[in-house]
PDB file of N, CA and C in Angstrom:
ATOM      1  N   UNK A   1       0.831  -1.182   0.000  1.00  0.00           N
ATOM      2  CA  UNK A   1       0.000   0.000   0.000  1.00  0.00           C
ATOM      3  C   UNK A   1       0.878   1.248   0.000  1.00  0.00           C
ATOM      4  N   UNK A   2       1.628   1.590  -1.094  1.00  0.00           N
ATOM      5  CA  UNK A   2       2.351   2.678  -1.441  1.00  0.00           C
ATOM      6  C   UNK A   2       1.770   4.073  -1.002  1.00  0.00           C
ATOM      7  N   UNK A   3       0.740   3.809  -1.441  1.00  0.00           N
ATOM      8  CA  UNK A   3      -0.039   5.544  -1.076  1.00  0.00           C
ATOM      9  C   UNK A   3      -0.928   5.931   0.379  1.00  0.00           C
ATOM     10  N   UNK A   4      -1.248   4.670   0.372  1.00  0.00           N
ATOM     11  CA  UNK A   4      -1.906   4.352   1.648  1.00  0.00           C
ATOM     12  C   UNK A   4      -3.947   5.139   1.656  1.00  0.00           C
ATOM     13  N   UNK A   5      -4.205   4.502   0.529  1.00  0.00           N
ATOM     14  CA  UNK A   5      -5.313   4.903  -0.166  1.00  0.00           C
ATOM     15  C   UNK A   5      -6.278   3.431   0.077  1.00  0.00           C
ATOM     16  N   UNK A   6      -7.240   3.965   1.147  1.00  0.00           N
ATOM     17  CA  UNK A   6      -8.670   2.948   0.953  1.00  0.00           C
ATOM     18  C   UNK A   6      -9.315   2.633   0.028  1.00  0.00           C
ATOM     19  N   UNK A   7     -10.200   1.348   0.053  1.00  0.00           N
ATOM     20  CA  UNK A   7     -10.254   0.729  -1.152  1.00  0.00           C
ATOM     21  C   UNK A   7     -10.983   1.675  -2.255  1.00  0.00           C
ATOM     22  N   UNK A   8     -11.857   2.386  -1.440  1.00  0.00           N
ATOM     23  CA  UNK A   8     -12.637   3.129  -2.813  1.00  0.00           C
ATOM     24  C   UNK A   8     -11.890   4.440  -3.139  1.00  0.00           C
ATOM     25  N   UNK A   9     -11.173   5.225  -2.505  1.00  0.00           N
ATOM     26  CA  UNK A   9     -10.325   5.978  -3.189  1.00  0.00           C
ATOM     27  C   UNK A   9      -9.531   5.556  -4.495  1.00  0.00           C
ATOM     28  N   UNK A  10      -8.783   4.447  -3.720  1.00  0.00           N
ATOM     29  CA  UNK A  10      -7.764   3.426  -4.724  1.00  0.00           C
ATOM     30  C   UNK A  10      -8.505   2.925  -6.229  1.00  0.00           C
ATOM     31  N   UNK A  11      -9.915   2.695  -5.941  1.00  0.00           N
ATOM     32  CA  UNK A  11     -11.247   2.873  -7.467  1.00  0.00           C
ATOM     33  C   UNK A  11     -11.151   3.986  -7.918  1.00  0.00           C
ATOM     34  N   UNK A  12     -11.636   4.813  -7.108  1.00  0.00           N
ATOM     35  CA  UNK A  12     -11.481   6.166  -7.506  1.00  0.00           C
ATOM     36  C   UNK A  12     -10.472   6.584  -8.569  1.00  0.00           C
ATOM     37  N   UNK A  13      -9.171   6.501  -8.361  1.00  0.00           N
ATOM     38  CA  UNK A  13      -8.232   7.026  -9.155  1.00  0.00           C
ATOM     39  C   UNK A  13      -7.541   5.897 -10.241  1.00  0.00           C
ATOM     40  N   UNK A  14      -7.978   4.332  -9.529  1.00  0.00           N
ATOM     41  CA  UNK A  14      -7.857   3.345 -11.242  1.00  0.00           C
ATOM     42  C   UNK A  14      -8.632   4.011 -11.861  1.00  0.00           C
ATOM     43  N   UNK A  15     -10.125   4.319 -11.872  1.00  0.00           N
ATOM     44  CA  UNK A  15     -10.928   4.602 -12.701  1.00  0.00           C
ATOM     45  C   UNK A  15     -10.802   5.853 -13.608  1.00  0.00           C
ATOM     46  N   UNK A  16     -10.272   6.728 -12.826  1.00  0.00           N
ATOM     47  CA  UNK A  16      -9.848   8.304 -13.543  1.00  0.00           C
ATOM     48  C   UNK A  16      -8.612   7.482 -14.633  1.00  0.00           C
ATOM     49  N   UNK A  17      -7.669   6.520 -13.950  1.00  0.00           N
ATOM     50  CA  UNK A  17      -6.651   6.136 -15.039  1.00  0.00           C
ATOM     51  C   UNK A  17      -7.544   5.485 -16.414  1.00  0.00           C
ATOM     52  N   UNK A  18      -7.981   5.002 -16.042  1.00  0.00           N
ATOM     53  CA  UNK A  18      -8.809   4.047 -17.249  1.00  0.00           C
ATOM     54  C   UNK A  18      -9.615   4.942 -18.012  1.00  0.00           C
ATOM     55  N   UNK A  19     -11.073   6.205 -17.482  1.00  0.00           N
ATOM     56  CA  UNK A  19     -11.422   6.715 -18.489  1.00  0.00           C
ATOM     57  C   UNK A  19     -10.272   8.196 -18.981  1.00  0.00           C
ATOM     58  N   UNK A  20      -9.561   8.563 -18.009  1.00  0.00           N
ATOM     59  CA  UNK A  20      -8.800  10.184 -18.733  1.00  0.00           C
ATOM     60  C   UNK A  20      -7.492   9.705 -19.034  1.00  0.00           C
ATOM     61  N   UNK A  21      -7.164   8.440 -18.650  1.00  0.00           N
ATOM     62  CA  UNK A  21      -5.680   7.959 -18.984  1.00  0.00           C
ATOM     63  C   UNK A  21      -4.191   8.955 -17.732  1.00  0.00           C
ATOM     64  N   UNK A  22      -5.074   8.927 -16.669  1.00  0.00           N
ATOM     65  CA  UNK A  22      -4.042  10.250 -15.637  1.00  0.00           C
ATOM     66  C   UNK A  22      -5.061   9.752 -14.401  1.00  0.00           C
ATOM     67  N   UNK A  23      -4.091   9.854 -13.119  1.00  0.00           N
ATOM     68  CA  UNK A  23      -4.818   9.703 -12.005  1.00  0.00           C
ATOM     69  C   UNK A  23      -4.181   9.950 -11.051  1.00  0.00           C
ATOM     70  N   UNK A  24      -4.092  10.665 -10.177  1.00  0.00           N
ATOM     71  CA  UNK A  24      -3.487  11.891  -9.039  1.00  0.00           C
ATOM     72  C   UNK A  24      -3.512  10.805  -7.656  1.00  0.00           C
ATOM     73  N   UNK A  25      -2.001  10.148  -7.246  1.00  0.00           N
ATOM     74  CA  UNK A  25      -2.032   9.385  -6.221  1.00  0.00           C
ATOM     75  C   UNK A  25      -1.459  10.305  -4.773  1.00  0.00           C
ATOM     76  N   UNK A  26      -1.395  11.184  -4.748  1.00  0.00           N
ATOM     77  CA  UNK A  26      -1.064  11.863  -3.943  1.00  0.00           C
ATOM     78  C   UNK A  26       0.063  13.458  -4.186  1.00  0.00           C
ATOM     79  N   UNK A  27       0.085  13.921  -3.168  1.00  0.00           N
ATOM     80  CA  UNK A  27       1.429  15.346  -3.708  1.00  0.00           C
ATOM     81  C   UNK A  27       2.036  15.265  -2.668  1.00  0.00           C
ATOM     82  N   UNK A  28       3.327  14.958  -2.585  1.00  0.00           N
ATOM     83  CA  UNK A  28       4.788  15.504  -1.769  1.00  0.00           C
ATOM     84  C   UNK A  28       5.720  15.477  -1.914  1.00  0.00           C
ATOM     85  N   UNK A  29       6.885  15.805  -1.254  1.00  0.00           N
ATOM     86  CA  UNK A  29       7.705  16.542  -1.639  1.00  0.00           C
ATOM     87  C   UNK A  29       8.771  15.877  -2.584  1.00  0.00           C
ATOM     88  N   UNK A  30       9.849  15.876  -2.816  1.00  0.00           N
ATOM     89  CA  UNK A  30      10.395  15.525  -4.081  1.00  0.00           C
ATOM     90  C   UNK A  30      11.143  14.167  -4.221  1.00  0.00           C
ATOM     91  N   UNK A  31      11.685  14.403  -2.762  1.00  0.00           N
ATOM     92  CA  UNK A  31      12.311  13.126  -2.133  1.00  0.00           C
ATOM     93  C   UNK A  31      10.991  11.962  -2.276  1.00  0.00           C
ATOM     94  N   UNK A  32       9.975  12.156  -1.139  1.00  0.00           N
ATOM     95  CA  UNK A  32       9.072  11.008  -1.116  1.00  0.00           C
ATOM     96  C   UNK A  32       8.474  10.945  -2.587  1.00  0.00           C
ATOM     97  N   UNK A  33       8.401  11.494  -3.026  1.00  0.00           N
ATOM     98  CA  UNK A  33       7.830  11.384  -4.633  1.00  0.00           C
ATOM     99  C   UNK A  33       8.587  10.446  -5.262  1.00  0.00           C
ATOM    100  N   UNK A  34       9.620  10.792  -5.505  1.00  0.00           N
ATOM    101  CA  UNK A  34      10.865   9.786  -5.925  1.00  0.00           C
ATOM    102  C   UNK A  34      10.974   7.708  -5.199  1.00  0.00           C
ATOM    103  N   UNK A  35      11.156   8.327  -3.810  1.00  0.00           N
ATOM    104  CA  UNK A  35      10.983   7.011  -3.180  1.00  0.00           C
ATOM    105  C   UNK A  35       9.204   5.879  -3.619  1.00  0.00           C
ATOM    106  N   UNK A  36       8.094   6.930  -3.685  1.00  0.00           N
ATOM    107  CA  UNK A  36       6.819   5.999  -3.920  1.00  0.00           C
ATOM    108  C   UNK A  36       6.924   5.570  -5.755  1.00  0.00           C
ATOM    109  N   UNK A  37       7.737   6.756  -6.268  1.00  0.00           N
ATOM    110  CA  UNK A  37       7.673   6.057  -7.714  1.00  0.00           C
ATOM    111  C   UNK A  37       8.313   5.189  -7.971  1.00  0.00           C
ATOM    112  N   UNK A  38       9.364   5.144  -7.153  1.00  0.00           N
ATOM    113  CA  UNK A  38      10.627   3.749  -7.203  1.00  0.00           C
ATOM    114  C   UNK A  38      10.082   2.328  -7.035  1.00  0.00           C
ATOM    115  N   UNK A  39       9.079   2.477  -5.587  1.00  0.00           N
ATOM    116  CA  UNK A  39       8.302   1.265  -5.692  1.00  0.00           C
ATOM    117  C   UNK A  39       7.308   0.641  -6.502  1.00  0.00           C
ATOM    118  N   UNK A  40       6.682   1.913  -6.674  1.00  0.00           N
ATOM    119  CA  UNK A  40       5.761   1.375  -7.436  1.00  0.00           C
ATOM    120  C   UNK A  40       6.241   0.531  -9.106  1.00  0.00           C
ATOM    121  N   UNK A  41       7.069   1.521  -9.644  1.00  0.00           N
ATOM    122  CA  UNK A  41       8.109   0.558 -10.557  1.00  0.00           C
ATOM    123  C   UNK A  41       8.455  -0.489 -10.613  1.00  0.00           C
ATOM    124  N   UNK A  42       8.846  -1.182  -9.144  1.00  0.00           N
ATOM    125  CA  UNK A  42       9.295  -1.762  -8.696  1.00  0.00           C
ATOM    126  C   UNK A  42       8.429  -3.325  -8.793  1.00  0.00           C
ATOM    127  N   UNK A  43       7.357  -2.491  -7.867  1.00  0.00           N
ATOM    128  CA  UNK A  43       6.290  -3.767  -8.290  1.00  0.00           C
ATOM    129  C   UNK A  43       5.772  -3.874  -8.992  1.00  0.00           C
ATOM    130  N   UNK A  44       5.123  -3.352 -10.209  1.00  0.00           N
ATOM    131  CA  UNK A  44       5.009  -3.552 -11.885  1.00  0.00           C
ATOM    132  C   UNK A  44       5.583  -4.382 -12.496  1.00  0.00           C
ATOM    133  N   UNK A  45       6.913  -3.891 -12.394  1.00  0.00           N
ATOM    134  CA  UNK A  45       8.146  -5.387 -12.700  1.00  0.00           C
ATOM    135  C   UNK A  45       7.827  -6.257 -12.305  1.00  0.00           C
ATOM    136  N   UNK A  46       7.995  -6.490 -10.967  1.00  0.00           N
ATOM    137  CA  UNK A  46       7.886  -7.845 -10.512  1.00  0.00           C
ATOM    138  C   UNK A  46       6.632  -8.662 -10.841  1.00  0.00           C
ATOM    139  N   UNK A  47       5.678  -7.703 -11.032  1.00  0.00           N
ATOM    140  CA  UNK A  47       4.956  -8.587 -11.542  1.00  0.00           C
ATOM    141  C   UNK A  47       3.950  -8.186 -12.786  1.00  0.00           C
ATOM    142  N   UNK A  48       5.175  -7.483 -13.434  1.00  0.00           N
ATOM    143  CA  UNK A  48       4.528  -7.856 -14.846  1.00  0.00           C
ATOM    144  C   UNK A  48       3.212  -6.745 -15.264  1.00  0.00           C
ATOM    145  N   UNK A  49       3.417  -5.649 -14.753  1.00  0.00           N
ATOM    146  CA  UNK A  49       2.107  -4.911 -15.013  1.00  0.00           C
ATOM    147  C   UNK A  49       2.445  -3.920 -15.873  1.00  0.00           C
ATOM    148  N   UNK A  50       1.937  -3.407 -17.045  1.00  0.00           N
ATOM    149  CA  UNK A  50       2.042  -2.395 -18.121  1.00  0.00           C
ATOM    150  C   UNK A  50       2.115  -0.819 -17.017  1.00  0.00           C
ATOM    151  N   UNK A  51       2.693  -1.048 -15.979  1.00  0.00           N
ATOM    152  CA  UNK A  51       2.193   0.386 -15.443  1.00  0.00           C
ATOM    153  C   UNK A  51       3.438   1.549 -15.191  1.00  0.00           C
ATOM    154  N   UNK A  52       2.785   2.759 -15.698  1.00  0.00           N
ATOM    155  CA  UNK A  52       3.780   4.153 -15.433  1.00  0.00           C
ATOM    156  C   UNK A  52       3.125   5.165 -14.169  1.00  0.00           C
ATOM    157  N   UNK A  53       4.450   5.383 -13.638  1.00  0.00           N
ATOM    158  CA  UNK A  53       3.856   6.373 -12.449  1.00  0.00           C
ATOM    159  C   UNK A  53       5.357   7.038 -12.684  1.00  0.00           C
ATOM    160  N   UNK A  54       4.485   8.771 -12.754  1.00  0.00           N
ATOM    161  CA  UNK A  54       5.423   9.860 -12.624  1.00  0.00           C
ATOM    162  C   UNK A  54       5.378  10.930 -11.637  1.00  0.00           C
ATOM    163  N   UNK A  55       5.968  11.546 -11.634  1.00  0.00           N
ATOM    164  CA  UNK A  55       6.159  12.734 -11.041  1.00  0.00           C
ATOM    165  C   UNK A  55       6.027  14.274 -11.886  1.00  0.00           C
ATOM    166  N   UNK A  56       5.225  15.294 -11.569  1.00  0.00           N
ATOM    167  CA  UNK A  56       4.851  16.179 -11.565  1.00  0.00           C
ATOM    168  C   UNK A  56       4.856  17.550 -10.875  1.00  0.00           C
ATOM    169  N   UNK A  57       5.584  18.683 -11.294  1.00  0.00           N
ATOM    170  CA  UNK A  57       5.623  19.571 -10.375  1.00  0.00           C
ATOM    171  C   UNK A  57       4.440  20.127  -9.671  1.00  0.00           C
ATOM    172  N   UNK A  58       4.209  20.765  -8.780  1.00  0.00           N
ATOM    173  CA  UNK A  58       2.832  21.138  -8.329  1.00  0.00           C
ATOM    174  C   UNK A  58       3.456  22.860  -8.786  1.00  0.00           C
ATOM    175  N   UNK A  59       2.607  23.716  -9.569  1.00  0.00           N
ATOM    176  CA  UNK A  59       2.591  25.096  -8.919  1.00  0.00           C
ATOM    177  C   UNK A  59       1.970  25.747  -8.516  1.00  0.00           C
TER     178      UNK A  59
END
């Protein structure tokens, strides 16, 4: 649980991925941004999931 998002939030923002193709898992700072995208990478790989997670400046 990377984001630490309950189950229907965690719908919530698959679903924004699936119909707008973009889905907002949280905002902080640059460091932890870095560290949650690492994992999440991380576990995609491991198991095989078509998935991208980036980072975004806030202004």
């Amino acid at each position: 649980h990377v984001f630490k998002k309950d189950t229907s939030e965690a719908a919530r923002i698959m679903l924004n991925v699936h119909h707008q193709g973009v889905g907002i898992a949280g905002v902080y700072t640059r460091e932890i941004g870095e560290t949650k995208m690492a994992i999440v990478h991380s576990m995609a790989r491991k198991h095989q999931y078509p998935l991208r997670c980036s980072l975004e400046k806030v202004s």
